[in-house]
PDB file of N, CA and C in Angstrom:
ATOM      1  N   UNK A   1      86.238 237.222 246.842  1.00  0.00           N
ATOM      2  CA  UNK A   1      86.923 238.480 246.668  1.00  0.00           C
ATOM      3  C   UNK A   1      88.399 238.229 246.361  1.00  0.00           C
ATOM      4  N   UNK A   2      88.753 238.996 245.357  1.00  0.00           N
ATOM      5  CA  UNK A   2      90.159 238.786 245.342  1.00  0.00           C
ATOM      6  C   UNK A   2      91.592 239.492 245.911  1.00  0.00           C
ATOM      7  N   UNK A   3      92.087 238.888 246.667  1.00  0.00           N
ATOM      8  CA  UNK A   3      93.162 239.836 247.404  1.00  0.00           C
ATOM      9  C   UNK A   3      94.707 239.249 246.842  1.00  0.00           C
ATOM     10  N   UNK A   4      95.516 240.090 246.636  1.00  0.00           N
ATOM     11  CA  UNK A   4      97.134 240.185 245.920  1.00  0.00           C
ATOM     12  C   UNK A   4      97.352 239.316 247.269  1.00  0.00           C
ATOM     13  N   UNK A   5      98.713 238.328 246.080  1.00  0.00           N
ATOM     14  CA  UNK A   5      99.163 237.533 247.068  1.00  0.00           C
ATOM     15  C   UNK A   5     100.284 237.983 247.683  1.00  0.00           C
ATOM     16  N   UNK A   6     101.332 238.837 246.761  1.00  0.00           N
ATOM     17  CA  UNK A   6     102.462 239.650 247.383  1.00  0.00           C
ATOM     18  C   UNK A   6     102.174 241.120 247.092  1.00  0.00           C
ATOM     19  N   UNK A   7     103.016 242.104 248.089  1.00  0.00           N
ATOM     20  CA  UNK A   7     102.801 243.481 248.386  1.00  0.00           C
ATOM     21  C   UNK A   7     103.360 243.939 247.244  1.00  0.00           C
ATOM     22  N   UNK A   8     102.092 245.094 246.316  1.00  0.00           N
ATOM     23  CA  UNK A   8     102.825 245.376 245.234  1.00  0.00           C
ATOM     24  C   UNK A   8     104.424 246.828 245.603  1.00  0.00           C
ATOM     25  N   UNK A   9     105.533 246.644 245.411  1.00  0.00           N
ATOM     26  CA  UNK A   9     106.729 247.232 245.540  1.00  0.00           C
ATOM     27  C   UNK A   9     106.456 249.080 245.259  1.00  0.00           C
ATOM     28  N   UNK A  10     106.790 250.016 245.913  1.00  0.00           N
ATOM     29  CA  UNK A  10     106.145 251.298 245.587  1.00  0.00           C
ATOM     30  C   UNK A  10     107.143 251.557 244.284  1.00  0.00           C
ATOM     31  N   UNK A  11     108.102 250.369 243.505  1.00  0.00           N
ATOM     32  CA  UNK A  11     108.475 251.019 242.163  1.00  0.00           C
ATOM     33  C   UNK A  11     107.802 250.713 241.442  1.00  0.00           C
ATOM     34  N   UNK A  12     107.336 249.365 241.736  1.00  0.00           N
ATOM     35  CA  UNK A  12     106.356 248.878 240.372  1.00  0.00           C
ATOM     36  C   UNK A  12     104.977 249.898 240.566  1.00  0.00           C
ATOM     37  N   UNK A  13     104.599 250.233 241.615  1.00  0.00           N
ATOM     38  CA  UNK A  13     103.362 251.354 241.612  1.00  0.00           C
ATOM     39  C   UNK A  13     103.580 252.125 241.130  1.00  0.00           C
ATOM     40  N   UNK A  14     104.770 253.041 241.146  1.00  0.00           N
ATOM     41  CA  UNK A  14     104.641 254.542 240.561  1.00  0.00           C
ATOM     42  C   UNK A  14     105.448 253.893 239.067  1.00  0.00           C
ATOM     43  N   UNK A  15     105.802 252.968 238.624  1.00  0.00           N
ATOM     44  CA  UNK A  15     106.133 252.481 237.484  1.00  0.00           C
ATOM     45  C   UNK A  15     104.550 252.726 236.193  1.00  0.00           C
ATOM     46  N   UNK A  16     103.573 251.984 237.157  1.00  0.00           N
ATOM     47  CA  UNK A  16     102.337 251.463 236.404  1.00  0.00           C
ATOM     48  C   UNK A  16     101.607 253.176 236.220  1.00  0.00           C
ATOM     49  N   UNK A  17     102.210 253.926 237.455  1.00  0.00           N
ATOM     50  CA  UNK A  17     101.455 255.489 237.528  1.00  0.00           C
ATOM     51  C   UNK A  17     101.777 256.496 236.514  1.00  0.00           C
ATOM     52  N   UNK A  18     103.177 255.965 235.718  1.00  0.00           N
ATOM     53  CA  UNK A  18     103.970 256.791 235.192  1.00  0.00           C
ATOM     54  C   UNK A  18     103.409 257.608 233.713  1.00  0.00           C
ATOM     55  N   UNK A  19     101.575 257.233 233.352  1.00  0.00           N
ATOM     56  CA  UNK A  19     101.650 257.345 232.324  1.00  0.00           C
ATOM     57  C   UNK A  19      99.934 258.087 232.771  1.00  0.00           C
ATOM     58  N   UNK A  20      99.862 258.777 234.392  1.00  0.00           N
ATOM     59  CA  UNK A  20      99.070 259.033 234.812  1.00  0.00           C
ATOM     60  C   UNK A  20      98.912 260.837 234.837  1.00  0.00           C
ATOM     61  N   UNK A  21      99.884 261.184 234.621  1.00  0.00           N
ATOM     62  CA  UNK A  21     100.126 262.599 234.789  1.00  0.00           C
ATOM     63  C   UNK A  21      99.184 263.611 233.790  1.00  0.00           C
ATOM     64  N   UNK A  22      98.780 264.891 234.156  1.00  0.00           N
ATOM     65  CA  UNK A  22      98.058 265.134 233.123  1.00  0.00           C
ATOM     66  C   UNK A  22      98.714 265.815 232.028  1.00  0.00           C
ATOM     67  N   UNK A  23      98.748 266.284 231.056  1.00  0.00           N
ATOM     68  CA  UNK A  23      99.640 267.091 229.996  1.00  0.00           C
ATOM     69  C   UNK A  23      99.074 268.486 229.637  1.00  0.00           C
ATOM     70  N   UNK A  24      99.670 269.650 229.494  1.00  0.00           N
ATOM     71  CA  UNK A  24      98.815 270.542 229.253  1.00  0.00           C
ATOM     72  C   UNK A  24      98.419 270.762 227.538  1.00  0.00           C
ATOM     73  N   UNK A  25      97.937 271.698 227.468  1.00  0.00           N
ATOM     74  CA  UNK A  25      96.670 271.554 226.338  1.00  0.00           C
ATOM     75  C   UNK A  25      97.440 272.275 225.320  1.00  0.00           C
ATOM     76  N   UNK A  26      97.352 272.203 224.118  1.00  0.00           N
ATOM     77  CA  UNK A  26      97.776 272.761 222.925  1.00  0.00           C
ATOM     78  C   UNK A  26      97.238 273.709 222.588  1.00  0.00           C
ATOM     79  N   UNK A  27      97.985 275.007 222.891  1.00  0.00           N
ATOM     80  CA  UNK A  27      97.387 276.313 221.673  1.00  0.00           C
ATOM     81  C   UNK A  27      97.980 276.762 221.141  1.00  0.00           C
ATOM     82  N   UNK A  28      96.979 277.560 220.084  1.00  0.00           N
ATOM     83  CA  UNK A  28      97.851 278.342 218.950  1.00  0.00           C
ATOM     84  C   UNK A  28      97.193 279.898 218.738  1.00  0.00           C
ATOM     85  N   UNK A  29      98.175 280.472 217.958  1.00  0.00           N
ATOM     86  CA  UNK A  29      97.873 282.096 218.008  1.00  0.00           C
ATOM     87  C   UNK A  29      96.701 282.260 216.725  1.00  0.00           C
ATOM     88  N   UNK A  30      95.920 282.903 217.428  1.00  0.00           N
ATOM     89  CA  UNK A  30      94.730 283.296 216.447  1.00  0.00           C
ATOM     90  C   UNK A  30      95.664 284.367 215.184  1.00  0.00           C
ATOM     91  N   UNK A  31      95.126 284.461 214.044  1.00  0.00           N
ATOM     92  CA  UNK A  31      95.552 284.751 212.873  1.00  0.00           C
ATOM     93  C   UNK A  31      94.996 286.172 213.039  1.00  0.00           C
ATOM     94  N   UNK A  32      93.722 286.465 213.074  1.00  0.00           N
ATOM     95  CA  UNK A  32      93.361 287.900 213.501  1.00  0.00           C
ATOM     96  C   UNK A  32      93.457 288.547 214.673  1.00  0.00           C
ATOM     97  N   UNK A  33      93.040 288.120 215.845  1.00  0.00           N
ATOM     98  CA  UNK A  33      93.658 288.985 217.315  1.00  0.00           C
ATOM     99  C   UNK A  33      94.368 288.993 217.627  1.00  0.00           C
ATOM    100  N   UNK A  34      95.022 287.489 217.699  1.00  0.00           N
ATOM    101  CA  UNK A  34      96.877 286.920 218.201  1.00  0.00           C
ATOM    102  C   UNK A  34      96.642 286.763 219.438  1.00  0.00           C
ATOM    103  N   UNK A  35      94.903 286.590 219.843  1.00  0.00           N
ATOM    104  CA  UNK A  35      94.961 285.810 221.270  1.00  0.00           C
ATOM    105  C   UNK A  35      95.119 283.885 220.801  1.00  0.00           C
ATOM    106  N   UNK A  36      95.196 283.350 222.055  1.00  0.00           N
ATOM    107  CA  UNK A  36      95.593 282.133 222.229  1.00  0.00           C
ATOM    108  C   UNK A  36      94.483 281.059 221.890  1.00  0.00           C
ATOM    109  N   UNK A  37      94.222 279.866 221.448  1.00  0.00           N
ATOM    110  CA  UNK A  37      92.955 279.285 221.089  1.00  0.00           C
ATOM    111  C   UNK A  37      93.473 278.418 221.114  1.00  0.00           C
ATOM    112  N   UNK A  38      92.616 277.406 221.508  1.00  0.00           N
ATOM    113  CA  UNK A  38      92.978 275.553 221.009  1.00  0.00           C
ATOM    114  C   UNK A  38      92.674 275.364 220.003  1.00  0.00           C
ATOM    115  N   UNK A  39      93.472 274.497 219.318  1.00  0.00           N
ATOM    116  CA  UNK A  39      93.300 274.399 217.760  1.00  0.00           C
ATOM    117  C   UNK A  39      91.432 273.460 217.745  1.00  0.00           C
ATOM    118  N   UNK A  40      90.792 273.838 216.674  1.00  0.00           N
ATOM    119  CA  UNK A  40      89.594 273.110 216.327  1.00  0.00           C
ATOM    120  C   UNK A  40      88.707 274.023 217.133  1.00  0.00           C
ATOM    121  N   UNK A  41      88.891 274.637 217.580  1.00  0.00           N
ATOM    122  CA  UNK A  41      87.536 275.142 218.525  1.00  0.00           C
ATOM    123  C   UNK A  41      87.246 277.036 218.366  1.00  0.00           C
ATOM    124  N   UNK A  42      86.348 277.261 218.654  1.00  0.00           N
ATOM    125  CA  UNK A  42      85.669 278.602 217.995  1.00  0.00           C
ATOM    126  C   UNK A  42      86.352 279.508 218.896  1.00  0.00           C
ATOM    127  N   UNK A  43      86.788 280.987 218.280  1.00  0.00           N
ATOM    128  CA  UNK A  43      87.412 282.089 219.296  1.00  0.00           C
ATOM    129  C   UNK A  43      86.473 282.793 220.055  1.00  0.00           C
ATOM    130  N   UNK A  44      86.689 282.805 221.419  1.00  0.00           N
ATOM    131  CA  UNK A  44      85.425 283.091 222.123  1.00  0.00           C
ATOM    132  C   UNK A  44      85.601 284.860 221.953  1.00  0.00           C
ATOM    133  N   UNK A  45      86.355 285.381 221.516  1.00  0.00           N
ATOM    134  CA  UNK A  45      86.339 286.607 221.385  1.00  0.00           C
ATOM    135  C   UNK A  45      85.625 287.103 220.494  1.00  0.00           C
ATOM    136  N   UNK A  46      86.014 286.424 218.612  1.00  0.00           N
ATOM    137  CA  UNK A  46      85.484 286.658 217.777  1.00  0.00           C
ATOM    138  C   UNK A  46      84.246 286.045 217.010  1.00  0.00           C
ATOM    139  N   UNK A  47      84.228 284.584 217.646  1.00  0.00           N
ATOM    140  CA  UNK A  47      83.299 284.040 216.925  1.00  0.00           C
ATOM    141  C   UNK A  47      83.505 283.247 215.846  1.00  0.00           C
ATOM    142  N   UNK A  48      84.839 283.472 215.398  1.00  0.00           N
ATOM    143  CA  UNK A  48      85.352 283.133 213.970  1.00  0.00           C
ATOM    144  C   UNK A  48      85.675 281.496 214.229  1.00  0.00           C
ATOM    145  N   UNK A  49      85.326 280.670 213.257  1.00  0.00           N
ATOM    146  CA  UNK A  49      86.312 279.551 213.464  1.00  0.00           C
ATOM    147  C   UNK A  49      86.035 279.235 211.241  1.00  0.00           C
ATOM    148  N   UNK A  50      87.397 278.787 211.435  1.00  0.00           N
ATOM    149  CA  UNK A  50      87.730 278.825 209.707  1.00  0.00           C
ATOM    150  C   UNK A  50      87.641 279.704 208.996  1.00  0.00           C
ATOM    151  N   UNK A  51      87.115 280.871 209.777  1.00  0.00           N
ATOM    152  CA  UNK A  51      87.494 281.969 208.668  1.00  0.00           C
ATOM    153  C   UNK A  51      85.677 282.278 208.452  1.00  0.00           C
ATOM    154  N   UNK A  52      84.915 281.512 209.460  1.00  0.00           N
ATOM    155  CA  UNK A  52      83.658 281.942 209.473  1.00  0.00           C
ATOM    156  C   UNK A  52      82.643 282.580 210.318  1.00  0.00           C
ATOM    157  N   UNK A  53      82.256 283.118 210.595  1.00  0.00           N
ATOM    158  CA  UNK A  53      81.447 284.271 211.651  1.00  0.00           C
ATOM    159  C   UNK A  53      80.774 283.092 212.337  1.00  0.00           C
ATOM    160  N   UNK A  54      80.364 282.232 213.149  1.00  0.00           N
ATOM    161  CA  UNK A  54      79.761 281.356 214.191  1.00  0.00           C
ATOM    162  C   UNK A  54      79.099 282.012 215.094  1.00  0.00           C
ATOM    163  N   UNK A  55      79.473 282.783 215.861  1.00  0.00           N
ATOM    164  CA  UNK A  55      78.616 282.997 216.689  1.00  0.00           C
ATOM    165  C   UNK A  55      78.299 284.835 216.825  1.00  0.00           C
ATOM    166  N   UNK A  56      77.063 285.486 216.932  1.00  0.00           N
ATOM    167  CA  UNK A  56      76.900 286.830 216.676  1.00  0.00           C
ATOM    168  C   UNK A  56      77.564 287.736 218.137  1.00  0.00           C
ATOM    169  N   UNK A  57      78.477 288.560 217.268  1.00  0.00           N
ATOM    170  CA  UNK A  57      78.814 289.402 218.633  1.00  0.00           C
ATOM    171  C   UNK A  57      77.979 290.292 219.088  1.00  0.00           C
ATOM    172  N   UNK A  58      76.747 290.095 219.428  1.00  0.00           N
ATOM    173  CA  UNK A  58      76.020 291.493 220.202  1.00  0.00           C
ATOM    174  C   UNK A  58      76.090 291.327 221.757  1.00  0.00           C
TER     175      UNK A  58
END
């Protein structure tokens, strides 16, 4: 089993952590409702993605 030979320092820990954080998500304003959407993915309101009907609103 392998065990560290010296105590790693809590700068070098939160040094190595520093790239651990999460980021929040990218959206953009829909062109027809002007609700909020992540880019690439279908409007759950309308259905539309590219300008194409995807999914049926009934």
């Amino acid at each position: 089993m392998a065990v560290p030979k010296k105590k790693t320092s809590k700068s070098r820990r939160d040094m190595r952590r520093a790239h651990h954080a999460l980021t929040a998500c990218h959206v953009i304003e829909d062109k027809h409702t002007g609700e909020l959407v992540r880019p690439h993915h279908v409007c759950r309101k309308t259905g539309m993605y590219k300008g194409e009907q995807i999914i049926d609103e009934n």
